[in-house]
PDB file of N, CA and C in Angstrom:
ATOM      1  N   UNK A   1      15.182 168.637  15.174  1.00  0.00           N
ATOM      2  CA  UNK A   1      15.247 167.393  14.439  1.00  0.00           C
ATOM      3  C   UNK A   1      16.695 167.151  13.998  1.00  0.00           C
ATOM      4  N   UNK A   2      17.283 165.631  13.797  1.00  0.00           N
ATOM      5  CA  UNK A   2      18.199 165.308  14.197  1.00  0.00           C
ATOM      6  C   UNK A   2      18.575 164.896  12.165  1.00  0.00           C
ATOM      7  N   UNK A   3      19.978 164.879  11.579  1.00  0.00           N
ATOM      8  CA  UNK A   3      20.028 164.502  10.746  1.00  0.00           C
ATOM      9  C   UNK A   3      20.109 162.839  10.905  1.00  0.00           C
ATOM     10  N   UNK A   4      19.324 162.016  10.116  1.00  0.00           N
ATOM     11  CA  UNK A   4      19.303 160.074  10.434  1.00  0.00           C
ATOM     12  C   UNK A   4      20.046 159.506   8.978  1.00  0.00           C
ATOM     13  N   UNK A   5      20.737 158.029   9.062  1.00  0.00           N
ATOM     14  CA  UNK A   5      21.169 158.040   7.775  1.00  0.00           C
ATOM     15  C   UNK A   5      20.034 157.170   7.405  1.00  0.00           C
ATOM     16  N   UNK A   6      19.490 157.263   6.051  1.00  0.00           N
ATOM     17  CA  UNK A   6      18.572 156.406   5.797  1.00  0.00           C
ATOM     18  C   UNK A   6      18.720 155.357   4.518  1.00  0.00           C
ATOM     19  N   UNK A   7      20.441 155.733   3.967  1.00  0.00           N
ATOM     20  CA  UNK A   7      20.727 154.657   2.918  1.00  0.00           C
ATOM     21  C   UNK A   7      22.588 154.159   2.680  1.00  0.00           C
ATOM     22  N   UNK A   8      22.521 153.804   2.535  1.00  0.00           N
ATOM     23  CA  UNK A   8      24.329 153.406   2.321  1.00  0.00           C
ATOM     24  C   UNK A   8      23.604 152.716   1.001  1.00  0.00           C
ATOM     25  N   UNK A   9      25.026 153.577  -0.156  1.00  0.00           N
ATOM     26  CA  UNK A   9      24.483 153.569  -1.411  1.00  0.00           C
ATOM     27  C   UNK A   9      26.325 152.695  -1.896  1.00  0.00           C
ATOM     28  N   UNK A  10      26.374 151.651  -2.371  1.00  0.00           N
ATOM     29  CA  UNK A  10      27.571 151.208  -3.063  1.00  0.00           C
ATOM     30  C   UNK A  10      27.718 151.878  -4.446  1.00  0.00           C
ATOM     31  N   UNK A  11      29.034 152.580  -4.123  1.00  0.00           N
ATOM     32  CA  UNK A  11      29.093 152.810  -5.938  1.00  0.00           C
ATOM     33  C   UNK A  11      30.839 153.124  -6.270  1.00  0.00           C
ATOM     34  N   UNK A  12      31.158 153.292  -7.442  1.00  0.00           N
ATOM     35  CA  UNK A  12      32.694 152.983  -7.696  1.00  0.00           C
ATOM     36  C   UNK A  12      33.130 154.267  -8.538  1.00  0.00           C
ATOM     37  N   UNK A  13      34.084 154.640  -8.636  1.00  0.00           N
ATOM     38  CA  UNK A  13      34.950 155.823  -9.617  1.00  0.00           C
ATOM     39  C   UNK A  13      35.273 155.238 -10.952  1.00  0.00           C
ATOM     40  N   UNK A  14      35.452 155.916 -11.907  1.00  0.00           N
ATOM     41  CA  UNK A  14      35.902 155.469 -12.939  1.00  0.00           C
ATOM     42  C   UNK A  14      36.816 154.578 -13.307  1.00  0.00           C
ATOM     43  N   UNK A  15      37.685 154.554 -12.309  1.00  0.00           N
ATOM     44  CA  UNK A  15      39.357 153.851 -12.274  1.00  0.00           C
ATOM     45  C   UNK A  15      38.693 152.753 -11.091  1.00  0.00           C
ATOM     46  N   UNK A  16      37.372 152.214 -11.018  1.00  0.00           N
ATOM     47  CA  UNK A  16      37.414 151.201 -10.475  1.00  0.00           C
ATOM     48  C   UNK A  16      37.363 151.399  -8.591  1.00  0.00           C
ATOM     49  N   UNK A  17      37.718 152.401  -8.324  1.00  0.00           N
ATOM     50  CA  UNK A  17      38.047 152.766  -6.812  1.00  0.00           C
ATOM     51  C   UNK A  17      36.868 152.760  -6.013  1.00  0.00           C
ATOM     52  N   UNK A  18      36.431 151.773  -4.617  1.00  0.00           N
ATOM     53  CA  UNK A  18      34.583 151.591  -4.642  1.00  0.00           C
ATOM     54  C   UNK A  18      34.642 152.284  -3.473  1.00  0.00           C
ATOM     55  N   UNK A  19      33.453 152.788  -3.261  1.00  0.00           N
ATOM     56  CA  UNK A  19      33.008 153.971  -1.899  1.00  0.00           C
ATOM     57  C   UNK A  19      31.317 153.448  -1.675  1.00  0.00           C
ATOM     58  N   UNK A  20      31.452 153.806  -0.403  1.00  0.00           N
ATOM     59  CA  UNK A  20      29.873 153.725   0.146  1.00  0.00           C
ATOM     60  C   UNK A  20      29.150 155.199   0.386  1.00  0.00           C
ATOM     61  N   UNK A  21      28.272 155.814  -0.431  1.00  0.00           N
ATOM     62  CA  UNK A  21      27.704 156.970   0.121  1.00  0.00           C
ATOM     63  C   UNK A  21      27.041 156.542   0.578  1.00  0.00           C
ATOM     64  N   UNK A  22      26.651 157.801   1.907  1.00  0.00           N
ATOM     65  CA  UNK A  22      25.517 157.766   2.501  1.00  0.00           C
ATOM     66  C   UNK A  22      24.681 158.764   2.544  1.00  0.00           C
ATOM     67  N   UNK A  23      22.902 158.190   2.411  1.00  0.00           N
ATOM     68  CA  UNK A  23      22.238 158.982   2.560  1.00  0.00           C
ATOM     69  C   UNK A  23      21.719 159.336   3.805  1.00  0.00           C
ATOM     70  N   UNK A  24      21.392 160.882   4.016  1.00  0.00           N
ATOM     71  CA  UNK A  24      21.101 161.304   5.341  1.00  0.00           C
ATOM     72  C   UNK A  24      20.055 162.021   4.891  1.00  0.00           C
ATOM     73  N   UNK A  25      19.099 161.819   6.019  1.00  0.00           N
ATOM     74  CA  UNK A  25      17.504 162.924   5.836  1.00  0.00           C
ATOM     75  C   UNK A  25      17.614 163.315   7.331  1.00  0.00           C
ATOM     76  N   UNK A  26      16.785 164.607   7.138  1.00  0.00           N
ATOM     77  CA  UNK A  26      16.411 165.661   8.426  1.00  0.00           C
ATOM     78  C   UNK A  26      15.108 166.506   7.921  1.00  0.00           C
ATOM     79  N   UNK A  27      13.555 165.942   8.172  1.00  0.00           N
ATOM     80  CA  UNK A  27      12.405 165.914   7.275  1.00  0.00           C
ATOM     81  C   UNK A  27      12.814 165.806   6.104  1.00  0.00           C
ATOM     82  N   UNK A  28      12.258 166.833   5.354  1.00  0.00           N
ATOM     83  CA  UNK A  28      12.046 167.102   3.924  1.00  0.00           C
ATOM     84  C   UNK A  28      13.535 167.268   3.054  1.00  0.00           C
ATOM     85  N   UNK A  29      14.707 167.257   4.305  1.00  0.00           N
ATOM     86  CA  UNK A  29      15.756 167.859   3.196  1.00  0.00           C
ATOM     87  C   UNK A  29      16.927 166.753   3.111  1.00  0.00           C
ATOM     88  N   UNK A  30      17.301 166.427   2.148  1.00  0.00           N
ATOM     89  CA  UNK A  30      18.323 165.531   2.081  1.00  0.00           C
ATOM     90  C   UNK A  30      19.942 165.493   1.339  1.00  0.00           C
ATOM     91  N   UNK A  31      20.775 164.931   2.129  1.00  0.00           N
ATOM     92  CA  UNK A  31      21.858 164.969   2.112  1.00  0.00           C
ATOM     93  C   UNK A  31      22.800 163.785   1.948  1.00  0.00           C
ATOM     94  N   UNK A  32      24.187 164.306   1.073  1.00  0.00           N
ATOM     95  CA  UNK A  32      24.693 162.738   0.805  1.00  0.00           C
ATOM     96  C   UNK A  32      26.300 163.421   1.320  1.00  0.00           C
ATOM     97  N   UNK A  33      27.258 162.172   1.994  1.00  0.00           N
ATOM     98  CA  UNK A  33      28.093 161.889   2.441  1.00  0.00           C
ATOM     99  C   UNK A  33      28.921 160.791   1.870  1.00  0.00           C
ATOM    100  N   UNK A  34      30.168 160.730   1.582  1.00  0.00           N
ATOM    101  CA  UNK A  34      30.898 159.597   1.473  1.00  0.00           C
ATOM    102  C   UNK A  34      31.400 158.939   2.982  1.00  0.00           C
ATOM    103  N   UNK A  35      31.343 157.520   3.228  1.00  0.00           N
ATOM    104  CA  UNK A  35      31.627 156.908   4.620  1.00  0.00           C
ATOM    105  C   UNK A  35      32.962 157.317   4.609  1.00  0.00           C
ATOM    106  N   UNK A  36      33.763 158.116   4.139  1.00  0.00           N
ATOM    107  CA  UNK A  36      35.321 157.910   4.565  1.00  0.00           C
ATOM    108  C   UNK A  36      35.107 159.689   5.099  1.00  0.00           C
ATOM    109  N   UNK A  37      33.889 160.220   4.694  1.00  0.00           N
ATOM    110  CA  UNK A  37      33.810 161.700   5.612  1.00  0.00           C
ATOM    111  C   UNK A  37      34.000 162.797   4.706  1.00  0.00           C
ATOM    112  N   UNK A  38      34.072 162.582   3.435  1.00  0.00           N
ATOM    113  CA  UNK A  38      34.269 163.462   2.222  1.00  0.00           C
ATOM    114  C   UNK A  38      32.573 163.960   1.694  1.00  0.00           C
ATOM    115  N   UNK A  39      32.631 165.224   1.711  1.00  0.00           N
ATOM    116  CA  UNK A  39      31.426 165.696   0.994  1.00  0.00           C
ATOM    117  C   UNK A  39      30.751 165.317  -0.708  1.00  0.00           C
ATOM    118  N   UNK A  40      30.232 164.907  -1.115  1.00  0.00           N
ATOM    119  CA  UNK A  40      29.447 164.606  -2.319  1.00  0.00           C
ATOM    120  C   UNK A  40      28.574 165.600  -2.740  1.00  0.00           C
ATOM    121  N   UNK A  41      28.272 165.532  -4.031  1.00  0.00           N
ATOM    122  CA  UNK A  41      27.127 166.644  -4.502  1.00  0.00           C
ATOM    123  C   UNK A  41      26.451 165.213  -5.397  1.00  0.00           C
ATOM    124  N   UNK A  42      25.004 165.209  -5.462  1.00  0.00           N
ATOM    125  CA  UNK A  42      24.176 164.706  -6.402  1.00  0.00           C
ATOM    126  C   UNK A  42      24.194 165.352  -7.508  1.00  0.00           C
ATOM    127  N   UNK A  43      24.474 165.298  -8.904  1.00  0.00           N
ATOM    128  CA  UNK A  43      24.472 165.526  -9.689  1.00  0.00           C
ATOM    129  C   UNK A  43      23.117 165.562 -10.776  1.00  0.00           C
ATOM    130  N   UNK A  44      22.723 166.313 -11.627  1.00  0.00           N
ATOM    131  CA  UNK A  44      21.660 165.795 -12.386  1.00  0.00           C
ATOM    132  C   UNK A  44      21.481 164.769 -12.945  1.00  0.00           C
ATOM    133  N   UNK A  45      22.345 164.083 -13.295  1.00  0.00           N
ATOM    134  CA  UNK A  45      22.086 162.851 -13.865  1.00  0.00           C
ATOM    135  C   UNK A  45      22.343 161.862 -13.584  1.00  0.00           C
ATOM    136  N   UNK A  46      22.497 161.723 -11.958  1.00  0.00           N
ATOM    137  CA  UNK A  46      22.417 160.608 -11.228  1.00  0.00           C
ATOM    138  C   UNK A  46      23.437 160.119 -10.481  1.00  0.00           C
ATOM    139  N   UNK A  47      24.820 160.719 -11.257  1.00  0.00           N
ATOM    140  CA  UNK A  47      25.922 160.589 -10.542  1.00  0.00           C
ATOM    141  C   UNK A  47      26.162 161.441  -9.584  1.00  0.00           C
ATOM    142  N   UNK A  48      27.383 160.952  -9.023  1.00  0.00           N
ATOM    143  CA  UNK A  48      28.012 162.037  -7.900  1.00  0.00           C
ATOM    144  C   UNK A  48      29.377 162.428  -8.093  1.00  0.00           C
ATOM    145  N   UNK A  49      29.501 164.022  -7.375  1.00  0.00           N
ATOM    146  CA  UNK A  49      30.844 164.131  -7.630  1.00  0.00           C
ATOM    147  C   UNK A  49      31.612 164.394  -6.352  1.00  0.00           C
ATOM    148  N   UNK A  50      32.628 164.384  -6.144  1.00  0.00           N
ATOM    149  CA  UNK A  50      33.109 164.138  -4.364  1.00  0.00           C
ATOM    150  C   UNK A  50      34.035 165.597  -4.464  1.00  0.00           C
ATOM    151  N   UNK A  51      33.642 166.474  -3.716  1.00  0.00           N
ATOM    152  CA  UNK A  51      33.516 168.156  -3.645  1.00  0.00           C
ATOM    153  C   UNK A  51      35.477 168.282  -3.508  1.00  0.00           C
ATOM    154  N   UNK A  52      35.940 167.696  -2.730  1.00  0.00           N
ATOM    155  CA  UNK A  52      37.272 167.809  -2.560  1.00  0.00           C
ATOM    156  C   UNK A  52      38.206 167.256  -3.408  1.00  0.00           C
ATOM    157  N   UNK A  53      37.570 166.250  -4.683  1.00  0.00           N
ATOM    158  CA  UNK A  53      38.354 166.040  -5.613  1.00  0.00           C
ATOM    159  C   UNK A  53      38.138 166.084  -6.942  1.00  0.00           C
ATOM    160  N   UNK A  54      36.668 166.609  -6.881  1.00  0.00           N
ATOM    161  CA  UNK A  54      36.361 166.801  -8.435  1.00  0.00           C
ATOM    162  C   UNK A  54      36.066 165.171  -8.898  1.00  0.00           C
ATOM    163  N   UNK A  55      36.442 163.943  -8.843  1.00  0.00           N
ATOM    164  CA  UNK A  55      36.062 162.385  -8.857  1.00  0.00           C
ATOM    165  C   UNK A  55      34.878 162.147  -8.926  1.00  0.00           C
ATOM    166  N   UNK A  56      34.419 161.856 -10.140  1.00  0.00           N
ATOM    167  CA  UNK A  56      32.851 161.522 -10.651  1.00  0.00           C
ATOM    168  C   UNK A  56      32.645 159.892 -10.091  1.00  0.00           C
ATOM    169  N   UNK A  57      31.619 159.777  -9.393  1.00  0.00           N
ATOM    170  CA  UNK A  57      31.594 158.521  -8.961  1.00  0.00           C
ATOM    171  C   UNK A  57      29.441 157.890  -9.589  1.00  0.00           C
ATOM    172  N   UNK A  58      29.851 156.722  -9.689  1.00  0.00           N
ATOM    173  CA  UNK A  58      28.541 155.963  -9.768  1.00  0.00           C
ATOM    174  C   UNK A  58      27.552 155.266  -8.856  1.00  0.00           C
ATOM    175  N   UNK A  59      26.772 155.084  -9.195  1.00  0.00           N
ATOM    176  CA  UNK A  59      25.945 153.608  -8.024  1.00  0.00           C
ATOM    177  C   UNK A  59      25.803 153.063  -8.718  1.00  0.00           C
ATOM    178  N   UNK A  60      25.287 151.700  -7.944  1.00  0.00           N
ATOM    179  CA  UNK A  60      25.240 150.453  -8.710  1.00  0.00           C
ATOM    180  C   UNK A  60      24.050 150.640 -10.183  1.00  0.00           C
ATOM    181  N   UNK A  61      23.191 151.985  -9.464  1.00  0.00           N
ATOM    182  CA  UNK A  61      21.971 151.823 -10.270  1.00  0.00           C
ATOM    183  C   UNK A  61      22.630 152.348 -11.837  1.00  0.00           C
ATOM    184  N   UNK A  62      23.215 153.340 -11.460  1.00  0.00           N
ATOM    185  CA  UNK A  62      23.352 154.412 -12.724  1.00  0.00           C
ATOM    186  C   UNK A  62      25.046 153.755 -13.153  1.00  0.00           C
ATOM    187  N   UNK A  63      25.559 152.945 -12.891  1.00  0.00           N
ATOM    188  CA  UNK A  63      27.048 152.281 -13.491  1.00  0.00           C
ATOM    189  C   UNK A  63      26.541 151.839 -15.231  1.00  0.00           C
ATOM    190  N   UNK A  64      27.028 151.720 -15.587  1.00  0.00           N
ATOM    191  CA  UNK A  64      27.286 151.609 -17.439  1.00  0.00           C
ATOM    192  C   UNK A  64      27.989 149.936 -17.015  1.00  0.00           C
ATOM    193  N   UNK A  65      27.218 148.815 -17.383  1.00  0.00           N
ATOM    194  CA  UNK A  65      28.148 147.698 -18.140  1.00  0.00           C
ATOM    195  C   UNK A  65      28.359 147.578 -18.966  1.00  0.00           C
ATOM    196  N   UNK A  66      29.522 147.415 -19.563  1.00  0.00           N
ATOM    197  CA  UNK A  66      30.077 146.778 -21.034  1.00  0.00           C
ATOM    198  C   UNK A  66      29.665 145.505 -21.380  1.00  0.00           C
ATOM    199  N   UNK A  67      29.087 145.279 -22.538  1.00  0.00           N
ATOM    200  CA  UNK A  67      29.164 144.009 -23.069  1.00  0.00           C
ATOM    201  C   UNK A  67      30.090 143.798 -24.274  1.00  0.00           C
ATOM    202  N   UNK A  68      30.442 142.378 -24.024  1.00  0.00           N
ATOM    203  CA  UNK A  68      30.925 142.105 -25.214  1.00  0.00           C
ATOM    204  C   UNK A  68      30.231 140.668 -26.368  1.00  0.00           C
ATOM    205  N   UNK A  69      30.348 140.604 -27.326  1.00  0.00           N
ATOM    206  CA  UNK A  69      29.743 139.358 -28.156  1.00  0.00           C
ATOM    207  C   UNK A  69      30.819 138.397 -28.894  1.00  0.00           C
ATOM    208  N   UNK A  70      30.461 137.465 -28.697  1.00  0.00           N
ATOM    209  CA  UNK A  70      31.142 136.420 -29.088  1.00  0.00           C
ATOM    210  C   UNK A  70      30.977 135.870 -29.897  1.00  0.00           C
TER     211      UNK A  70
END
């Protein structure tokens, strides 16, 4: 069995810098990639961190907006 990608995930670095992970499955086991070819780890709490630079990155789901009131 072959690894397939089954998600391209948009998400950005702290300093704003945006990346596409991707998700890859091969059955039961799954794996994440940055499209520029850099390894990622899923993190417990939703974020990711990119293995070769230590760079905590977000998705759209788990990003923090600021509000402000007027």
């Amino acid at each position: 069995m072959h690894w397939r990608v089954t998600r391209r995930l948009p998400a950005a670095s702290e300093n704003g810098r945006k990346h596409i992970i991707v998700q890859m499955e091969k059955g039961e086991e799954i794996d994440f990639i940055l499209e520029a070819g850099l390894a990622v780890m899923r993190l417990p709490d939703g974020t990711f961190r990119i293995d070769e630079t230590g760079e905590i990155i977000r998705t759209a789901g788990s990003m923090v907006v600021k509000t402000e009131r007027f």
